[in-house]
C-alpha atoms as a PDB file:
ATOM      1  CA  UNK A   1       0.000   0.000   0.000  1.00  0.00           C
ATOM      2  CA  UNK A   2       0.960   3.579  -0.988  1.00  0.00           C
ATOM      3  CA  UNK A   3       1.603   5.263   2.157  1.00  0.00           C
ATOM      4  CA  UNK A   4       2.112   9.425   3.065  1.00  0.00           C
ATOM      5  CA  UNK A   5       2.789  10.440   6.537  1.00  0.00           C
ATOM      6  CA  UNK A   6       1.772  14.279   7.262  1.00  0.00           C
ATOM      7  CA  UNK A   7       3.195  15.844   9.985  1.00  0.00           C
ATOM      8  CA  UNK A   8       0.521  19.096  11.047  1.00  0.00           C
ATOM      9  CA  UNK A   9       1.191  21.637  13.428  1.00  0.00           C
ATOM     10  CA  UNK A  10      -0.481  20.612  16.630  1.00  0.00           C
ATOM     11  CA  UNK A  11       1.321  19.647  19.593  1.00  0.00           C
ATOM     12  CA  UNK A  12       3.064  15.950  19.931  1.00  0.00           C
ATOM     13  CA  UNK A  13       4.504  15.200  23.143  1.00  0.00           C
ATOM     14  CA  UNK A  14       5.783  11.564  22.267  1.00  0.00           C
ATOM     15  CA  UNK A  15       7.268  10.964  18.795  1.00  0.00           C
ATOM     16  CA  UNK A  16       8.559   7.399  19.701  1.00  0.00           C
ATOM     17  CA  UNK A  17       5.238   6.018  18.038  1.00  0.00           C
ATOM     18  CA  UNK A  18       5.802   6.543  14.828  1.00  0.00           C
ATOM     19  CA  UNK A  19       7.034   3.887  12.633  1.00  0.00           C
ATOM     20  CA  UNK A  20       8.010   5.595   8.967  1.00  0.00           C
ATOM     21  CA  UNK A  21       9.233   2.923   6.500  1.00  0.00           C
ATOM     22  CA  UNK A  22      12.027   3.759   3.891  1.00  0.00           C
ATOM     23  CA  UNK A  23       9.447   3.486   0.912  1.00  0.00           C
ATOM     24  CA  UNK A  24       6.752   5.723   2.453  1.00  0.00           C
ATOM     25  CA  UNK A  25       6.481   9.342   1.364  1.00  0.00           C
ATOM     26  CA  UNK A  26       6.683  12.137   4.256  1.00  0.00           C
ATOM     27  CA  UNK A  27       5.201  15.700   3.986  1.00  0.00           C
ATOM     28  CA  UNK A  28       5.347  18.299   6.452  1.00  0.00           C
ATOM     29  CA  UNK A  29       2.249  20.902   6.618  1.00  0.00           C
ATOM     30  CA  UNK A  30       3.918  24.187   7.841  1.00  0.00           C
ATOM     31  CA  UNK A  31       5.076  24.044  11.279  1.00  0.00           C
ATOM     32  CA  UNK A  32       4.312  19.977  11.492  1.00  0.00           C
ATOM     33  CA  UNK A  33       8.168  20.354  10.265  1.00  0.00           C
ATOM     34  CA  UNK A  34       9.158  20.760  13.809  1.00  0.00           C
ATOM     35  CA  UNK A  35       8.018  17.263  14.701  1.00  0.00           C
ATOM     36  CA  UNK A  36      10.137  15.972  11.571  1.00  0.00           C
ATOM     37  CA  UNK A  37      13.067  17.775  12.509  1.00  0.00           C
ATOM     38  CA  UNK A  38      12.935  16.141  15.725  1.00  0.00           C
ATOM     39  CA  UNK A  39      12.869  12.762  14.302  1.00  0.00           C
ATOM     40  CA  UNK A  40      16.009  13.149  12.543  1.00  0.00           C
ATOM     41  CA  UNK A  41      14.116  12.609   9.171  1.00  0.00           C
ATOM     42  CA  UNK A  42      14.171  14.731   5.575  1.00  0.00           C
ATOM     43  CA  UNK A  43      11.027  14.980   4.264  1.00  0.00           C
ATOM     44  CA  UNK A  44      10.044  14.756   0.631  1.00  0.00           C
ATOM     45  CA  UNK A  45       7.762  18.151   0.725  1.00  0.00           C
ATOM     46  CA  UNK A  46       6.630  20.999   2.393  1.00  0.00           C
ATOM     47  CA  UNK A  47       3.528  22.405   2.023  1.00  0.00           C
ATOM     48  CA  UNK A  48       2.173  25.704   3.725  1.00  0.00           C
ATOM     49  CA  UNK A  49       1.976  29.603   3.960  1.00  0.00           C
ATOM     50  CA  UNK A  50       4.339  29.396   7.051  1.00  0.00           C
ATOM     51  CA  UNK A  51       2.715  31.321   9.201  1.00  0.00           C
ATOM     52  CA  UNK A  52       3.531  29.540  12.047  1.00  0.00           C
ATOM     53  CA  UNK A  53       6.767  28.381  10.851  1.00  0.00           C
ATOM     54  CA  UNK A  54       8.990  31.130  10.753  1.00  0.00           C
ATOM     55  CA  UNK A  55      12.645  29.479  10.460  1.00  0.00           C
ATOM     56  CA  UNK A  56      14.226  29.299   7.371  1.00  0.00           C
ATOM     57  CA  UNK A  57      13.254  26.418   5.283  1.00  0.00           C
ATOM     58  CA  UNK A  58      15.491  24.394   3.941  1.00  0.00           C
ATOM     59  CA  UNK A  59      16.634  24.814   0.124  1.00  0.00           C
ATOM     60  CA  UNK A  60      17.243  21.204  -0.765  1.00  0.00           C
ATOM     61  CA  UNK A  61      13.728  19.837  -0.157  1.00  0.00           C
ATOM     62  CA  UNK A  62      10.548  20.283  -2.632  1.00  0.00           C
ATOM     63  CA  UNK A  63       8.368  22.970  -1.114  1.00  0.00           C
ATOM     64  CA  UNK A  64       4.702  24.547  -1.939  1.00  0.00           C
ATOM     65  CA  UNK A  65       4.286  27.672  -0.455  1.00  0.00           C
ATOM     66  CA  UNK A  66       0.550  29.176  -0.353  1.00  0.00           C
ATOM     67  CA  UNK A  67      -0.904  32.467   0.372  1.00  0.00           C
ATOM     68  CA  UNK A  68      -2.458  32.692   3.830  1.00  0.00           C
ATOM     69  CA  UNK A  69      -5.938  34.145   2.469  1.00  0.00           C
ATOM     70  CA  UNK A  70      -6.470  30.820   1.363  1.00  0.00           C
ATOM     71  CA  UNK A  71      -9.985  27.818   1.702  1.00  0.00           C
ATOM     72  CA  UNK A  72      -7.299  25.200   2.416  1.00  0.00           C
ATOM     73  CA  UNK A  73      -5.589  24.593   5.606  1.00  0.00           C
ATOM     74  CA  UNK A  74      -2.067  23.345   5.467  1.00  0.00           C
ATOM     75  CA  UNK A  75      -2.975  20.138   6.705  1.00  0.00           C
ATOM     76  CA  UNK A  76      -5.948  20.052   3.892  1.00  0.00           C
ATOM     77  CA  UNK A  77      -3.280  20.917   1.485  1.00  0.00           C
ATOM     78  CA  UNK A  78      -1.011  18.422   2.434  1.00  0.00           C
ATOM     79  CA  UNK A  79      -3.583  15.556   1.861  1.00  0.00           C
ATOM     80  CA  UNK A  80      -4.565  16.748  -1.292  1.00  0.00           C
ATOM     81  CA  UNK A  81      -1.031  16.722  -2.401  1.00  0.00           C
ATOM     82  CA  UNK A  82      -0.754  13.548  -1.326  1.00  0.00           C
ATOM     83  CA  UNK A  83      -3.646  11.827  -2.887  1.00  0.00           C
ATOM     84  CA  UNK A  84      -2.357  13.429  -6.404  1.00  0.00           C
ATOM     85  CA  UNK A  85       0.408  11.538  -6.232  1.00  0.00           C
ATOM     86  CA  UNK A  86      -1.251   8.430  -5.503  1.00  0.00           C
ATOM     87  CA  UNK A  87      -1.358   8.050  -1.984  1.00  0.00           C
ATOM     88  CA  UNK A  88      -3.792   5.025  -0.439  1.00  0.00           C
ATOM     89  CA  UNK A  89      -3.471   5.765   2.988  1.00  0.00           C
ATOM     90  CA  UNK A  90      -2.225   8.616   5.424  1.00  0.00           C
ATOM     91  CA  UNK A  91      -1.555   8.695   8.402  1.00  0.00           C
ATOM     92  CA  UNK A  92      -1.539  12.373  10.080  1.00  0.00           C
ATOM     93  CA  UNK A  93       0.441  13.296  12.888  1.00  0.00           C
ATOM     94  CA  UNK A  94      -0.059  16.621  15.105  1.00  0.00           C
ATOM     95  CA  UNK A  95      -3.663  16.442  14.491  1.00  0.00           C
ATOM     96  CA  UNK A  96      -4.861  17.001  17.874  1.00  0.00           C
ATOM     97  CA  UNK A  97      -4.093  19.395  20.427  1.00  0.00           C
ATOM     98  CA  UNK A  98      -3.845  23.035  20.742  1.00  0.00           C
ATOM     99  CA  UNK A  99      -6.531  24.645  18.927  1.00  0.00           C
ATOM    100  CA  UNK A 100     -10.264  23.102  18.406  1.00  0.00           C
ATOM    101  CA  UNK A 101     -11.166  24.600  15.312  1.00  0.00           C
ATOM    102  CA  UNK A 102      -8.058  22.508  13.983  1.00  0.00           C
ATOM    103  CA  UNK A 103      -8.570  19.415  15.134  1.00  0.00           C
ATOM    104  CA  UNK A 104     -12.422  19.786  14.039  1.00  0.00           C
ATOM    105  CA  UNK A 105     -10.895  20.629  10.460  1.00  0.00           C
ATOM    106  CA  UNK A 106      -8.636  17.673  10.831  1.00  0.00           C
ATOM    107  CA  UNK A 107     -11.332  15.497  11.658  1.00  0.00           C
ATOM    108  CA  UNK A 108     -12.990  16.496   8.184  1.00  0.00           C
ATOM    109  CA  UNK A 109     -10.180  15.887   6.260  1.00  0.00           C
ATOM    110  CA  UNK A 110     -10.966  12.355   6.863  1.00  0.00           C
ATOM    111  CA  UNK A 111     -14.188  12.378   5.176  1.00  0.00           C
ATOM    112  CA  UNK A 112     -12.001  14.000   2.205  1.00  0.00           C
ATOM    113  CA  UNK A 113      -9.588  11.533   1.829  1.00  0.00           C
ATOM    114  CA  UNK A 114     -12.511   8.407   2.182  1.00  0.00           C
ATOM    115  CA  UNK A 115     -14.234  10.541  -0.996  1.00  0.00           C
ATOM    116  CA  UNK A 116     -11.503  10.359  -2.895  1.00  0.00           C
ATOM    117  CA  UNK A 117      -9.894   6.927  -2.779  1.00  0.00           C
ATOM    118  CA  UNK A 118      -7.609   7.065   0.295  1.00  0.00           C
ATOM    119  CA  UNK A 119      -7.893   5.793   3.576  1.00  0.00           C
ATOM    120  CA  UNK A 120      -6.960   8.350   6.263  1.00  0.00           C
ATOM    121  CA  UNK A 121      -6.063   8.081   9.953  1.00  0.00           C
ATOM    122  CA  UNK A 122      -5.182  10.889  12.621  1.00  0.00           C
ATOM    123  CA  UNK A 123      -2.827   9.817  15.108  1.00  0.00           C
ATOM    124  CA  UNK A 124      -0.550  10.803  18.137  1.00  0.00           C
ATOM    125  CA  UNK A 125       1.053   8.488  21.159  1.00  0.00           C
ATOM    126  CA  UNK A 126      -2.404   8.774  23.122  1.00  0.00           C
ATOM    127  CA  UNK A 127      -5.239   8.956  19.862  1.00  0.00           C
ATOM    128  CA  UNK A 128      -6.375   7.657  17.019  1.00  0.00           C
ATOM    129  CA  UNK A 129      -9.130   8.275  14.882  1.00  0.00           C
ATOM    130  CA  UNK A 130     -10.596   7.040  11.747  1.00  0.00           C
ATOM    131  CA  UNK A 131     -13.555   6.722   9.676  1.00  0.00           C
ATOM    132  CA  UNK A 132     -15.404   3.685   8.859  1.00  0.00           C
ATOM    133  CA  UNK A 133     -18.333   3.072   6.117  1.00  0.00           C
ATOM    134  CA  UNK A 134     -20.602   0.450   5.340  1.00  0.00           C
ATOM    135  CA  UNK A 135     -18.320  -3.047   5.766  1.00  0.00           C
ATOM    136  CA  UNK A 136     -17.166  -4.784   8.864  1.00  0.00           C
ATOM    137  CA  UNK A 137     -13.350  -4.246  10.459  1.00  0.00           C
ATOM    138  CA  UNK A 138     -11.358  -5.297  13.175  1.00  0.00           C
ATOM    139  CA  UNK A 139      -9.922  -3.187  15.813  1.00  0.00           C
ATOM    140  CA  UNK A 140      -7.248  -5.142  18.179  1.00  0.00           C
ATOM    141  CA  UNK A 141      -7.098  -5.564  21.809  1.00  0.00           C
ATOM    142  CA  UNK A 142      -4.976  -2.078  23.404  1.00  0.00           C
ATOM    143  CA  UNK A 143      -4.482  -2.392  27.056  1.00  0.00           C
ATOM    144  CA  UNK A 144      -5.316   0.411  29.049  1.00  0.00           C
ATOM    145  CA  UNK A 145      -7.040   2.020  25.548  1.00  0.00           C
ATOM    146  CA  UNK A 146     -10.672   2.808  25.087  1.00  0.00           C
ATOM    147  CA  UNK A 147     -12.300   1.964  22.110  1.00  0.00           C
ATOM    148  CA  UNK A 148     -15.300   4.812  20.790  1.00  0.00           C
ATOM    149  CA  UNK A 149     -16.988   5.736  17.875  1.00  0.00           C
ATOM    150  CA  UNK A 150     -19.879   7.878  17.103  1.00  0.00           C
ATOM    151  CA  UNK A 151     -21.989   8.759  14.049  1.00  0.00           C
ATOM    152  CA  UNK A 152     -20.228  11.039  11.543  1.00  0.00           C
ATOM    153  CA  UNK A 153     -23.183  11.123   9.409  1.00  0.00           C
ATOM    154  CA  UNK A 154     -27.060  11.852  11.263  1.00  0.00           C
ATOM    155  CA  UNK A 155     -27.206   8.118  12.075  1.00  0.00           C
ATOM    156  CA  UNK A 156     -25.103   5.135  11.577  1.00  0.00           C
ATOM    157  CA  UNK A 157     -26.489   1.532  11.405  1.00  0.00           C
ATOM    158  CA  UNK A 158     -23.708  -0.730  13.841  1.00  0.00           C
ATOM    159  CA  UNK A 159     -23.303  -4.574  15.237  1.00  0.00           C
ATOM    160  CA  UNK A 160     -20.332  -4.480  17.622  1.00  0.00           C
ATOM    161  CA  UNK A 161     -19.105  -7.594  19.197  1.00  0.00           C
ATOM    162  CA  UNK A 162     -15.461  -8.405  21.219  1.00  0.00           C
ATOM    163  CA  UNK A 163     -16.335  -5.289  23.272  1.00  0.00           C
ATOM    164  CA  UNK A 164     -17.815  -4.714  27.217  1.00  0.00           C
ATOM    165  CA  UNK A 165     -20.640  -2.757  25.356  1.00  0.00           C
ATOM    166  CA  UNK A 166     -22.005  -5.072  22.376  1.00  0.00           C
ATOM    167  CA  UNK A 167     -24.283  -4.208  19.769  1.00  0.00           C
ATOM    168  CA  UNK A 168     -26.394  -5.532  17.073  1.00  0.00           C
ATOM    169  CA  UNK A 169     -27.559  -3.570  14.184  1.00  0.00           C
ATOM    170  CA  UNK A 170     -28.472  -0.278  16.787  1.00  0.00           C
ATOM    171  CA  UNK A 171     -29.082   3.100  15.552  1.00  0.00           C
ATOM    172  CA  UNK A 172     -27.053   5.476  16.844  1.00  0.00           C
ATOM    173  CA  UNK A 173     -27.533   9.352  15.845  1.00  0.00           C
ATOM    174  CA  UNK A 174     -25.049  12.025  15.791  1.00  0.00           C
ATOM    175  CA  UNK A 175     -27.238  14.036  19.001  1.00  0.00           C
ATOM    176  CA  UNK A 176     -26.262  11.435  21.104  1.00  0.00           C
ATOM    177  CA  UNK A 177     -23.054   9.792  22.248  1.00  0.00           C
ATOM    178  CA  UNK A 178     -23.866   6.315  23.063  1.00  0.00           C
ATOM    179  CA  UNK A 179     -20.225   4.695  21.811  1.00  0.00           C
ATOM    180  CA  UNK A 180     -17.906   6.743  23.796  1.00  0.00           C
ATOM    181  CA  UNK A 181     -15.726   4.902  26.678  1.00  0.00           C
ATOM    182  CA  UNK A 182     -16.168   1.504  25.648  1.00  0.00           C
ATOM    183  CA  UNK A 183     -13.427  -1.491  25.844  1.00  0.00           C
ATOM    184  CA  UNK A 184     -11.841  -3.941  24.085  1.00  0.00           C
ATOM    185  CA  UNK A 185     -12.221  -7.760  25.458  1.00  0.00           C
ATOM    186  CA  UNK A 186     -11.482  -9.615  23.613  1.00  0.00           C
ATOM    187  CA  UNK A 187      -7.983 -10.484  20.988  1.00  0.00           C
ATOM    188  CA  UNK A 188     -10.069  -7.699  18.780  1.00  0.00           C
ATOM    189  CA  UNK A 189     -13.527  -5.788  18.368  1.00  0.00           C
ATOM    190  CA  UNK A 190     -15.309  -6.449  15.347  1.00  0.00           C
ATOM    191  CA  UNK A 191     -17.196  -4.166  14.042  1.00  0.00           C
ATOM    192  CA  UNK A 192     -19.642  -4.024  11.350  1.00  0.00           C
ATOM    193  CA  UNK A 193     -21.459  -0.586   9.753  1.00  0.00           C
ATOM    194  CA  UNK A 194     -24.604  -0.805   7.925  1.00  0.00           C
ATOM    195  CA  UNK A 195     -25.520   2.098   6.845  1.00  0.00           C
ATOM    196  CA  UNK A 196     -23.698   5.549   7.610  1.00  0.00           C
ATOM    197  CA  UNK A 197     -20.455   6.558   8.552  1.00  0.00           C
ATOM    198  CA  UNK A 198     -18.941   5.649  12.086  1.00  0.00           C
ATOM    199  CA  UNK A 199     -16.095   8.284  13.686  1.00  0.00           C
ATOM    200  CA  UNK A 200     -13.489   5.595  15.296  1.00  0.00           C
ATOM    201  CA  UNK A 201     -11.674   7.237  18.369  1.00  0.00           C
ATOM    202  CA  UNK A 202      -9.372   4.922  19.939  1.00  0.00           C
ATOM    203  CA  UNK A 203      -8.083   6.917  23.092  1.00  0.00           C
ATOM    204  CA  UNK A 204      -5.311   5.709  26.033  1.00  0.00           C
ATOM    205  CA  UNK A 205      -7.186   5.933  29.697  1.00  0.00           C
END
């Protein structure tokens, strides 16, 4: 699988999650270079209007520069970038934290990636979030991780089973949080959708 890393802005406390391999494509959305920098890593491109990056970039690496008076945020610009050049999944880093309006944003970028071919995922050393349509997936057992997901779209259709909580085929509606806090039991949760679109949060307690 074609995979893209993008490192965002927001704050990241714990980089020794991330697992990069030597085949996978990094990009770093404005001041998300920070975290790369930190790893020790070069990334392939830089997208942003560096607003909030205000060292001097570095001259032997591809960058996109952008007005700021722009629809896109960096992070949005990153992905798109990224699916252009064939990207099947990407995982986001710096995608929490910090400001709310951002992480709501980042959260929608996920529904823009499923649209157009490419499975995204949002992710930091205590978080992880993901979107999941109509089909059934497996989630494995985290300890000492809750596993939640709510409707993305007004109602989503779910059977859950390998959880504390189970379900089978409930309606859940986007006014009311019934899939927050639950566990893992089991080796792994499986989950099947439906109808809708289920917002997977997978959080450490």
């Amino acid at each position: 699988m074609n995979t893209f890393h993008i490192f965002a802005g927001g704050e990241i406390s714990d980089l020794s999650f991330v697992e990069i391999a030597s085949d996978d494509t990094v990009i770093c959305a404005d001041r998300g270079l920070v975290h790369i920098q930190k790893l020790g890593i070069k990334p392939h491109l830089i997208v942003g209007d560096f607003d909030s990056y205000t060292e001097v970039l570095p001259e032997d690496i591809e960058i996109h520069r952008s007005l700021p008076e722009k629809d896109d945020t960096d992070t949005m610009l990153a992905l798109k970038l990224a699916i252009e050049r064939g990207a099947e999944r990407v995982i986001i880093y710096g995608a929490f934290g910090g400001r709310l309006d951002h992480t709501i944003a980042n959260i929608q970028t996920l529904r823009y990636a499923q649209e157009n071919g490419c499975e995204a995922v949002l992710m930091d050393s205590d978080n992880i979030a993901l979107l999941q349509s109509v089909g059934t997936r497996t989630y494995p057992y985290r300890e000492g991780w809750y596993f939640s997901f709510f409707a993305y779209t007004d109602k989503v259709v779910v059977s859950l089973s390998g959880t504390k909580y189970t379900l089978d085929n409930a309606e859940i509606t986007s006014s009311f949080p019934l899939g927050v806090s639950n566990e893992i039991t089991s080796d792994e949760a499986v989950m099947t959708v439906s109808e809708g679109t289920a917002l997977i949060v997978i959080s450490k307690m």
